[in-house]
PDB file of N, CA and C in Angstrom:
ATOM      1  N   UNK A   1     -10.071 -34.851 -14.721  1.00  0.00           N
ATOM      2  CA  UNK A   1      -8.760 -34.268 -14.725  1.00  0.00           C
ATOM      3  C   UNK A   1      -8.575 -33.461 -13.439  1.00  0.00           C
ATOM      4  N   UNK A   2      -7.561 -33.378 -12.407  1.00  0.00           N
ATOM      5  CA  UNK A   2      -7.119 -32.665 -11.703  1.00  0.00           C
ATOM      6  C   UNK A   2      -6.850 -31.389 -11.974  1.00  0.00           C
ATOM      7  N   UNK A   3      -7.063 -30.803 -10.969  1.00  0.00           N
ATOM      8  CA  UNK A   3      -6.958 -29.593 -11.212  1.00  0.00           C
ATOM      9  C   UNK A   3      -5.558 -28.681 -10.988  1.00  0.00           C
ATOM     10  N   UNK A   4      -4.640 -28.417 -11.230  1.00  0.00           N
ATOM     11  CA  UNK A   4      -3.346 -27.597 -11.089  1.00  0.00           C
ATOM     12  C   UNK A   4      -3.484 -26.849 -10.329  1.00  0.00           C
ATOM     13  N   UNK A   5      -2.285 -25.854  -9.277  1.00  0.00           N
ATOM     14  CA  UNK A   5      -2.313 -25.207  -8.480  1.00  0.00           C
ATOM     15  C   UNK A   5      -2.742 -23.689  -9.105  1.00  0.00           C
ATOM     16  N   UNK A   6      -1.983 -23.553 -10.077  1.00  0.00           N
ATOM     17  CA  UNK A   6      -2.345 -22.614 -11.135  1.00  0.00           C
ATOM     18  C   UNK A   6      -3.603 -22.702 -12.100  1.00  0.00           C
ATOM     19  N   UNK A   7      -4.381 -23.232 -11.936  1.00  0.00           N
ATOM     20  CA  UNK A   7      -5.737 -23.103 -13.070  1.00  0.00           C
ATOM     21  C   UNK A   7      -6.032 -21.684 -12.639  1.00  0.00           C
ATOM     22  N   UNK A   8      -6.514 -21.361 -13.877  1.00  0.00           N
ATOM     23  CA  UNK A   8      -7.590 -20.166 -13.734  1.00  0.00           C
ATOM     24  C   UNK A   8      -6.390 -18.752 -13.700  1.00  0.00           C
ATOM     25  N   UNK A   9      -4.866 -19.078 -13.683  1.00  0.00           N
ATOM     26  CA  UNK A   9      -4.097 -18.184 -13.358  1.00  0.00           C
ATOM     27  C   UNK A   9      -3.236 -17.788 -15.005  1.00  0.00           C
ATOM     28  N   UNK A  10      -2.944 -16.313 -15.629  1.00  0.00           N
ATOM     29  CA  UNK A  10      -2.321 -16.111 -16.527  1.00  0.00           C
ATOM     30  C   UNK A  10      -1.178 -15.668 -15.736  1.00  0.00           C
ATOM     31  N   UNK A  11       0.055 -16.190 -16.654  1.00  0.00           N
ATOM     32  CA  UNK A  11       1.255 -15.864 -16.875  1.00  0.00           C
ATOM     33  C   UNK A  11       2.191 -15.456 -18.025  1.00  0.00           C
ATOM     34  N   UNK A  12       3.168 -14.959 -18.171  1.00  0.00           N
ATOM     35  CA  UNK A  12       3.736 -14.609 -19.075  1.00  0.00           C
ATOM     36  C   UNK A  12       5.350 -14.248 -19.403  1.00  0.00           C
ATOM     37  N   UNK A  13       5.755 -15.630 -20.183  1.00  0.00           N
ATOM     38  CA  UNK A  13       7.150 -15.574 -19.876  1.00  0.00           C
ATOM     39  C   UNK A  13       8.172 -15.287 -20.877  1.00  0.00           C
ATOM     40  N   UNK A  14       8.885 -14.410 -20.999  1.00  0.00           N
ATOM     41  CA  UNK A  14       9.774 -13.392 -21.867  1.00  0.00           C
ATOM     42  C   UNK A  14      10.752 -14.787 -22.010  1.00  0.00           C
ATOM     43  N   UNK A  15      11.243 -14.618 -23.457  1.00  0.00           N
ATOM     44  CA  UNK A  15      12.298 -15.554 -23.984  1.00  0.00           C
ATOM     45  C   UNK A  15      12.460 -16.893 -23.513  1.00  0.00           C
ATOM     46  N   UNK A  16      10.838 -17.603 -24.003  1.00  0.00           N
ATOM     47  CA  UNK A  16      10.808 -18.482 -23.848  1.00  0.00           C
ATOM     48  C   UNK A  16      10.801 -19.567 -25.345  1.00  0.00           C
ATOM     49  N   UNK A  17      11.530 -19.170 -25.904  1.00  0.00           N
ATOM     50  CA  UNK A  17      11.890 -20.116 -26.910  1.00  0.00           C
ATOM     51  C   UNK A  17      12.851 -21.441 -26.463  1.00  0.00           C
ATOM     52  N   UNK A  18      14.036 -21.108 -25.633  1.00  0.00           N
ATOM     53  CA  UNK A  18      14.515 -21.951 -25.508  1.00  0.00           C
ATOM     54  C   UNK A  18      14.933 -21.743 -23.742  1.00  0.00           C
ATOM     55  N   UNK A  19      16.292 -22.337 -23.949  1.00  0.00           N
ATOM     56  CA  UNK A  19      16.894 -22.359 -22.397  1.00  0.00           C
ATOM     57  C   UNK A  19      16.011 -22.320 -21.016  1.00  0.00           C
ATOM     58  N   UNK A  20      16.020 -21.221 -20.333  1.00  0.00           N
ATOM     59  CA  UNK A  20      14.863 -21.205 -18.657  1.00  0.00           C
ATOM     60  C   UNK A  20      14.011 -20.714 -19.335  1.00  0.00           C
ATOM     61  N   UNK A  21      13.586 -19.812 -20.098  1.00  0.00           N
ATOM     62  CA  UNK A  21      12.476 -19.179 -20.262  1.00  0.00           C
ATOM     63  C   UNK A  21      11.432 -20.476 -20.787  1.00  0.00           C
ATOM     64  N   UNK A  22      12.092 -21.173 -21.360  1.00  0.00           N
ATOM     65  CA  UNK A  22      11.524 -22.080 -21.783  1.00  0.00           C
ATOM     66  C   UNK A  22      11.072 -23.222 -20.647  1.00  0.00           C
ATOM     67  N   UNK A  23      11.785 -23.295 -20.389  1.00  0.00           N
ATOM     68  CA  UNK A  23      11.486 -25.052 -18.896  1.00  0.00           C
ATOM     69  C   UNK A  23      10.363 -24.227 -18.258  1.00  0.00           C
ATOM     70  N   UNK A  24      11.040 -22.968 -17.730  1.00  0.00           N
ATOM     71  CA  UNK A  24       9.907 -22.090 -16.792  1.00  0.00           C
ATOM     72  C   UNK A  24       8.043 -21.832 -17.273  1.00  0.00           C
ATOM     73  N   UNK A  25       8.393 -21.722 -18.185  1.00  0.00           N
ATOM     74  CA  UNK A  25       7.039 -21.946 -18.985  1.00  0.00           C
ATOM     75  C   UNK A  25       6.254 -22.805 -19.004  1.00  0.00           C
ATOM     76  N   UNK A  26       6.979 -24.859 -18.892  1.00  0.00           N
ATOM     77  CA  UNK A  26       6.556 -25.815 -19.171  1.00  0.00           C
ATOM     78  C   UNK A  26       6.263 -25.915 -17.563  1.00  0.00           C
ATOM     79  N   UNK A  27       7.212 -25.377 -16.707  1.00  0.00           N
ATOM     80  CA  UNK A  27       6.470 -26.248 -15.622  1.00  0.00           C
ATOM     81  C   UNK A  27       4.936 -25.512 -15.048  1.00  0.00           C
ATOM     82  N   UNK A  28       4.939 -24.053 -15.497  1.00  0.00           N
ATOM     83  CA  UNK A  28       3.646 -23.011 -15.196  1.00  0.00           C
ATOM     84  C   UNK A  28       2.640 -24.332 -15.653  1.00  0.00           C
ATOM     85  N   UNK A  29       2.901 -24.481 -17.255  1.00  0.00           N
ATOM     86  CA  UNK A  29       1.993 -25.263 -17.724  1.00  0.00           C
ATOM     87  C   UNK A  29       1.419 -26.343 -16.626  1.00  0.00           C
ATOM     88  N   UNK A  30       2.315 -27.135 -16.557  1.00  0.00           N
ATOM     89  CA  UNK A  30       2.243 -28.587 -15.799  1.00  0.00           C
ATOM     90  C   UNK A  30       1.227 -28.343 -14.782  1.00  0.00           C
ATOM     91  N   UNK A  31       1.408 -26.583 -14.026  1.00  0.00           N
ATOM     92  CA  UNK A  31       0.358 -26.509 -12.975  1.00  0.00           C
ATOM     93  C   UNK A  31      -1.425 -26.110 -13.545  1.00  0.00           C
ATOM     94  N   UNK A  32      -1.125 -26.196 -15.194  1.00  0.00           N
ATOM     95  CA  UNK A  32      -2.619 -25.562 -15.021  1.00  0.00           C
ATOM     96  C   UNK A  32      -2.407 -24.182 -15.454  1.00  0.00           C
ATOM     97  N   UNK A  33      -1.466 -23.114 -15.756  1.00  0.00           N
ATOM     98  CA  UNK A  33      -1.568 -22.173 -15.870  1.00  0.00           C
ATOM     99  C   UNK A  33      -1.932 -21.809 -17.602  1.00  0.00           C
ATOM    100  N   UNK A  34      -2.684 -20.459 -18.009  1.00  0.00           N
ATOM    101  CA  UNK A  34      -2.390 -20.184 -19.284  1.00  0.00           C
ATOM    102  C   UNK A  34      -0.805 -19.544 -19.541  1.00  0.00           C
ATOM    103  N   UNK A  35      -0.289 -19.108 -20.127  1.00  0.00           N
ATOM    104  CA  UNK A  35       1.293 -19.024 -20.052  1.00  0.00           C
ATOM    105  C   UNK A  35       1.657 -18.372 -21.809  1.00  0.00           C
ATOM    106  N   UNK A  36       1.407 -16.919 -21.874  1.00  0.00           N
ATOM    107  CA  UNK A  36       1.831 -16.737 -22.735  1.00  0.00           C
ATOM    108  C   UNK A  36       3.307 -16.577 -22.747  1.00  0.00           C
ATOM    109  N   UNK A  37       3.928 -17.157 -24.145  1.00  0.00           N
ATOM    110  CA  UNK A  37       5.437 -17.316 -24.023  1.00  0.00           C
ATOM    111  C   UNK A  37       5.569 -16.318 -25.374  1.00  0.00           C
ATOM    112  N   UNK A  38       6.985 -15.461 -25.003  1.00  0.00           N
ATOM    113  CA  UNK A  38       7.381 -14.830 -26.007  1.00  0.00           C
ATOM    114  C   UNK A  38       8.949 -14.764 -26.125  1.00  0.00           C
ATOM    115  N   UNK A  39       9.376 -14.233 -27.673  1.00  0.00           N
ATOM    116  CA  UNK A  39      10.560 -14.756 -27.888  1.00  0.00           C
ATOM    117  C   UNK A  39      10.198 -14.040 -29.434  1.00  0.00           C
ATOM    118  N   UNK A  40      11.620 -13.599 -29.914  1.00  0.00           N
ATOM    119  CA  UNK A  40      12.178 -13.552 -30.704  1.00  0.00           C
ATOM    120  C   UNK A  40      11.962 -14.904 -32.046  1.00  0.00           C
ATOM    121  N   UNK A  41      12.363 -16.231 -31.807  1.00  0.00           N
ATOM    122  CA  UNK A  41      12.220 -16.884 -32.809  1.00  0.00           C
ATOM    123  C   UNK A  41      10.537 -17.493 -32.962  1.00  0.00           C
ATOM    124  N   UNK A  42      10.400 -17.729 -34.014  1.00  0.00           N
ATOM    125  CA  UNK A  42       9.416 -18.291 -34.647  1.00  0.00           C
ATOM    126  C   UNK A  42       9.388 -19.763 -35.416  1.00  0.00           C
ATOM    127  N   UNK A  43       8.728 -20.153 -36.009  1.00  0.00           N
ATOM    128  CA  UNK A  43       8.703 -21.436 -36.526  1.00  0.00           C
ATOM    129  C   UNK A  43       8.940 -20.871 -37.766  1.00  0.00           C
ATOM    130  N   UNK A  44       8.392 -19.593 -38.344  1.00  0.00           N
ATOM    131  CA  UNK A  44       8.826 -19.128 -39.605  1.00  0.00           C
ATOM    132  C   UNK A  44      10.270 -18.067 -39.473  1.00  0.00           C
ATOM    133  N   UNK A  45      11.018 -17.994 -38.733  1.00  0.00           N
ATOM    134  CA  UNK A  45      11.804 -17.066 -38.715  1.00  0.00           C
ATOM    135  C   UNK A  45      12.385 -17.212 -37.036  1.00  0.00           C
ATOM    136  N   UNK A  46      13.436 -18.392 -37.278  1.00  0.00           N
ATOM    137  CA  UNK A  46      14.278 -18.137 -36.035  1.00  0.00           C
ATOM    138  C   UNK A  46      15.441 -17.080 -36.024  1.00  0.00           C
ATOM    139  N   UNK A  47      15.659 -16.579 -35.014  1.00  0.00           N
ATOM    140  CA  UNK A  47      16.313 -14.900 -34.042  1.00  0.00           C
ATOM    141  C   UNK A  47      18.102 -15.861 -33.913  1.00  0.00           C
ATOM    142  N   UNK A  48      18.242 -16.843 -34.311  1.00  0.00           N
ATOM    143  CA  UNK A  48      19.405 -17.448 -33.764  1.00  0.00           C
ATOM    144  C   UNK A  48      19.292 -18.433 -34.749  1.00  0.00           C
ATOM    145  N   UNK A  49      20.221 -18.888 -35.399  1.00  0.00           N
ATOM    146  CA  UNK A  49      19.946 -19.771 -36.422  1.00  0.00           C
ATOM    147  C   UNK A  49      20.835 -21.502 -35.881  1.00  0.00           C
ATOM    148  N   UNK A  50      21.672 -21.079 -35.092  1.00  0.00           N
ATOM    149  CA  UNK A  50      21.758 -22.311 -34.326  1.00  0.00           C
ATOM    150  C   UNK A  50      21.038 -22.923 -33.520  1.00  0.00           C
ATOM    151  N   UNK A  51      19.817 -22.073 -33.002  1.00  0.00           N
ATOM    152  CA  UNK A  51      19.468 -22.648 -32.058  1.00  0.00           C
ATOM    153  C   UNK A  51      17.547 -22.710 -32.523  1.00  0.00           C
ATOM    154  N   UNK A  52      17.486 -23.272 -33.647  1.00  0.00           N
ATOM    155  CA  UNK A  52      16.044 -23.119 -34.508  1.00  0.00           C
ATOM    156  C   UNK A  52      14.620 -23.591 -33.562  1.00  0.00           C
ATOM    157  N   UNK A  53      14.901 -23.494 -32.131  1.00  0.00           N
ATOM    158  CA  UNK A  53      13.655 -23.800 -31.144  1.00  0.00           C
ATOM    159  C   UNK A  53      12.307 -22.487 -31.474  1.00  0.00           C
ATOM    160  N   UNK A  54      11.225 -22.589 -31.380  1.00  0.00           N
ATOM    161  CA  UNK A  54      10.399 -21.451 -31.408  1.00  0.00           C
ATOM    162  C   UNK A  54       9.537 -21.204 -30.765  1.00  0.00           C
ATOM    163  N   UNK A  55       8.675 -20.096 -30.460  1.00  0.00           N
ATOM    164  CA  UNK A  55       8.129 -19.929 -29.383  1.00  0.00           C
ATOM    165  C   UNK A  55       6.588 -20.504 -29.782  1.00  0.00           C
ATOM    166  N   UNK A  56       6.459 -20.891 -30.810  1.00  0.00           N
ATOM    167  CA  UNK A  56       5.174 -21.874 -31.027  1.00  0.00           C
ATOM    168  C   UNK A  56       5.708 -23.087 -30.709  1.00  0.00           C
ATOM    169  N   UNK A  57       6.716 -23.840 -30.547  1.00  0.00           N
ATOM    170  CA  UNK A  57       6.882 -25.348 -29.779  1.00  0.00           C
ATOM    171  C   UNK A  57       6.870 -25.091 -28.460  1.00  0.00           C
ATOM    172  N   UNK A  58       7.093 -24.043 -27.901  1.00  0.00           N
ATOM    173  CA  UNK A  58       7.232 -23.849 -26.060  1.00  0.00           C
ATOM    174  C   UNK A  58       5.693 -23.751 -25.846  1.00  0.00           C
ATOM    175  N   UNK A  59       5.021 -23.163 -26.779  1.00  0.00           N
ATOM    176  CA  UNK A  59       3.314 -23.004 -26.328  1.00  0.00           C
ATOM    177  C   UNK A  59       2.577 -24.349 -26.482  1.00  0.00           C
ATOM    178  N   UNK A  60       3.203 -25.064 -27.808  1.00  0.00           N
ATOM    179  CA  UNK A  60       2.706 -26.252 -27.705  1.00  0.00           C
ATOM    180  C   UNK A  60       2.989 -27.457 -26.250  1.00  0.00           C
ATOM    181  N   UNK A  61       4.172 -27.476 -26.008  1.00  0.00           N
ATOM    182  CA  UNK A  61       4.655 -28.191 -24.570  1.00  0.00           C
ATOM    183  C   UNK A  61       4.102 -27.507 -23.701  1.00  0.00           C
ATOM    184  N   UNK A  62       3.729 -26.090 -23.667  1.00  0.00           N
ATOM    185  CA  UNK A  62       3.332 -25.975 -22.182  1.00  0.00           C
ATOM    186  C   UNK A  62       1.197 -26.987 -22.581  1.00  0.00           C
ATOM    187  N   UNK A  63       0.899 -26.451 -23.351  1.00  0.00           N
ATOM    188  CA  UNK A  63      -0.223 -27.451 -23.451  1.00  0.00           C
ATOM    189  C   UNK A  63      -0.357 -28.805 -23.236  1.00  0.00           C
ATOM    190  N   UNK A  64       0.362 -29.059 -23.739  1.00  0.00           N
ATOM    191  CA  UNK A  64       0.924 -30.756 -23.923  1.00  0.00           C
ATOM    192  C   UNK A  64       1.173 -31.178 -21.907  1.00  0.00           C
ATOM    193  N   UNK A  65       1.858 -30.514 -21.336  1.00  0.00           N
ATOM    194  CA  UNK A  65       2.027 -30.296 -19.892  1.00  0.00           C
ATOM    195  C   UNK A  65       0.916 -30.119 -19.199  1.00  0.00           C
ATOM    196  N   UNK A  66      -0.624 -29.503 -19.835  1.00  0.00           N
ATOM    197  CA  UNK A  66      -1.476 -29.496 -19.555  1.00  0.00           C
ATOM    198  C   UNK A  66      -2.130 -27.943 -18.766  1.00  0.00           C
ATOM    199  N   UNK A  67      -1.356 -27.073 -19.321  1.00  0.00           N
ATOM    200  CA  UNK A  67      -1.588 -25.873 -18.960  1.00  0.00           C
ATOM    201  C   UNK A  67      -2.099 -25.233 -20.939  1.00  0.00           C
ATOM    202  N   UNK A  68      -2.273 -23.967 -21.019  1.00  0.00           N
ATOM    203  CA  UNK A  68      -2.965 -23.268 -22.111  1.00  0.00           C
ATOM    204  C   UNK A  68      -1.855 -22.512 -23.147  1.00  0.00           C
ATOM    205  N   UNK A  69      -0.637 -23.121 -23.356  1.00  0.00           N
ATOM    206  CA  UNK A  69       0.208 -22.101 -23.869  1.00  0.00           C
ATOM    207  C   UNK A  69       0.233 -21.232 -25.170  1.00  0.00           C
ATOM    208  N   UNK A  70       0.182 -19.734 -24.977  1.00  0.00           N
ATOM    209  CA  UNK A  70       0.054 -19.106 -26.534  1.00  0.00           C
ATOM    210  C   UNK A  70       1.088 -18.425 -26.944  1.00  0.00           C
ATOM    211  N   UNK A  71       1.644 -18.525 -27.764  1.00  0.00           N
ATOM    212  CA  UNK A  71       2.427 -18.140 -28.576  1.00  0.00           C
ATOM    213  C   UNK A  71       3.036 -16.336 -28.935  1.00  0.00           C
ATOM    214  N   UNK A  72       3.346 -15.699 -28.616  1.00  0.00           N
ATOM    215  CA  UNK A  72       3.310 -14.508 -29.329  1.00  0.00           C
ATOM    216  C   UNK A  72       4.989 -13.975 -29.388  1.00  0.00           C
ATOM    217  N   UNK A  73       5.272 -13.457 -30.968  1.00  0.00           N
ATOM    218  CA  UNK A  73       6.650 -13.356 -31.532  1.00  0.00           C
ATOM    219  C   UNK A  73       6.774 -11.537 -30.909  1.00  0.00           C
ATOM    220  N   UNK A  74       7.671 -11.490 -29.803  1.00  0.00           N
ATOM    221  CA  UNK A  74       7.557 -10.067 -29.412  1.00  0.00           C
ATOM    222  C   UNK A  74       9.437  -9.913 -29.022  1.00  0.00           C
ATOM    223  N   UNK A  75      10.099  -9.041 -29.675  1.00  0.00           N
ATOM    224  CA  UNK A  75      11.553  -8.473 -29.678  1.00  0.00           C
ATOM    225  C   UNK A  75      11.212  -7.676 -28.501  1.00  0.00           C
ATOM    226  N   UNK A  76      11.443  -7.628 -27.218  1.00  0.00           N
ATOM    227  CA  UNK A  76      11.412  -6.642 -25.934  1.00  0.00           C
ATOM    228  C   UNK A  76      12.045  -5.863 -25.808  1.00  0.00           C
ATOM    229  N   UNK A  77      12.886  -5.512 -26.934  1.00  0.00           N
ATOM    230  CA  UNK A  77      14.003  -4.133 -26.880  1.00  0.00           C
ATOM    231  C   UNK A  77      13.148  -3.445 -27.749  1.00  0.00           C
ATOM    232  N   UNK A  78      12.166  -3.824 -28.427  1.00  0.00           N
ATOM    233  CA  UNK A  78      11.014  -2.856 -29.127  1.00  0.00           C
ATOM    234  C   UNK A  78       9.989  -2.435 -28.476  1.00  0.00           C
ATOM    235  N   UNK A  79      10.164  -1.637 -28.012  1.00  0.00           N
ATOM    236  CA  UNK A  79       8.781  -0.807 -27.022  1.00  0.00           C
ATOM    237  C   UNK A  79       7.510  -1.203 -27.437  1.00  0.00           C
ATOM    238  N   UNK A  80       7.422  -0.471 -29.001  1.00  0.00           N
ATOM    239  CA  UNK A  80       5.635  -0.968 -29.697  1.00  0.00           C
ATOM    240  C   UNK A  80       5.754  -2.316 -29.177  1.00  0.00           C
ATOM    241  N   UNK A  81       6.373  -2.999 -29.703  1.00  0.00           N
ATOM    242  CA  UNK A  81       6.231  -4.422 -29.775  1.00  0.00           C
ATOM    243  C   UNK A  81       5.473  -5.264 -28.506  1.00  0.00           C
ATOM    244  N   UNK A  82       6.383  -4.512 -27.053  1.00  0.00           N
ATOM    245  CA  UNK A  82       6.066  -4.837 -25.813  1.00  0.00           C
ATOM    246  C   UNK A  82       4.658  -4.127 -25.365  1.00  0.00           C
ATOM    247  N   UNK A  83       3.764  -2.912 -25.989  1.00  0.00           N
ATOM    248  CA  UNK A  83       2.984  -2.241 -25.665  1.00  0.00           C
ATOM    249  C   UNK A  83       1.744  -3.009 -26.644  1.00  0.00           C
ATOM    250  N   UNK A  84       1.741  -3.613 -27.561  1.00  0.00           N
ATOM    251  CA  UNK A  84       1.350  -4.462 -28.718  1.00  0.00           C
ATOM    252  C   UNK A  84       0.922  -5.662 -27.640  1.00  0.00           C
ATOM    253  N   UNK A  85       1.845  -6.430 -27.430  1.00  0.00           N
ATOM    254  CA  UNK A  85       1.796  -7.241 -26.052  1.00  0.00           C
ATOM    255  C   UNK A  85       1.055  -7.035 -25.348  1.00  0.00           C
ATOM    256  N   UNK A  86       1.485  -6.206 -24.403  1.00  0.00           N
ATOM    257  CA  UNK A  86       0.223  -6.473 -22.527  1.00  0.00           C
ATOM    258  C   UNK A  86      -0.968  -5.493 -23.461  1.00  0.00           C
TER     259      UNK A  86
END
């Protein structure tokens, strides 16, 4: 397997359930990066009910892309939440 420009590199991308946060995530992946993605919706509890994407399918695609993607359900207008985080 080739190696990505990003191996060996963590990242971490806020509201990546859907829209950019999301693509932005997949392409980190694509290079090899680990890429934690966070977001509001979940697979058990989407933040938007039209838009039922979650931040465990963005971790799965960034893997699938071939980078390490993990998952974590974090509201960023919640301080703990964001301090819970990093």
């Amino acid at each position: 397997m080739a190696m990505g420009r990003l191996d060996g590199k963590v990242s971490l991308v806020t509201g990546a359930s859907r829209g950019a946060g999301r693509g932005i995530a997949v392409v980190l992946g694509g290079e090899g990066a680990t890429v934690y993605v966070t977001g509001r919706s979940t697979r058990a509890r989407a933040a938007v009910a039209e838009f039922p994407h979650a931040v465990e399918d963005t971790a799965d695609e960034v893997t699938a892309a071939g980078g390490h993607g993990i998952a974590v359900a974090c509201d960023h207008t919640d301080d703990e939440q964001v301090r819970a985080l990093v």
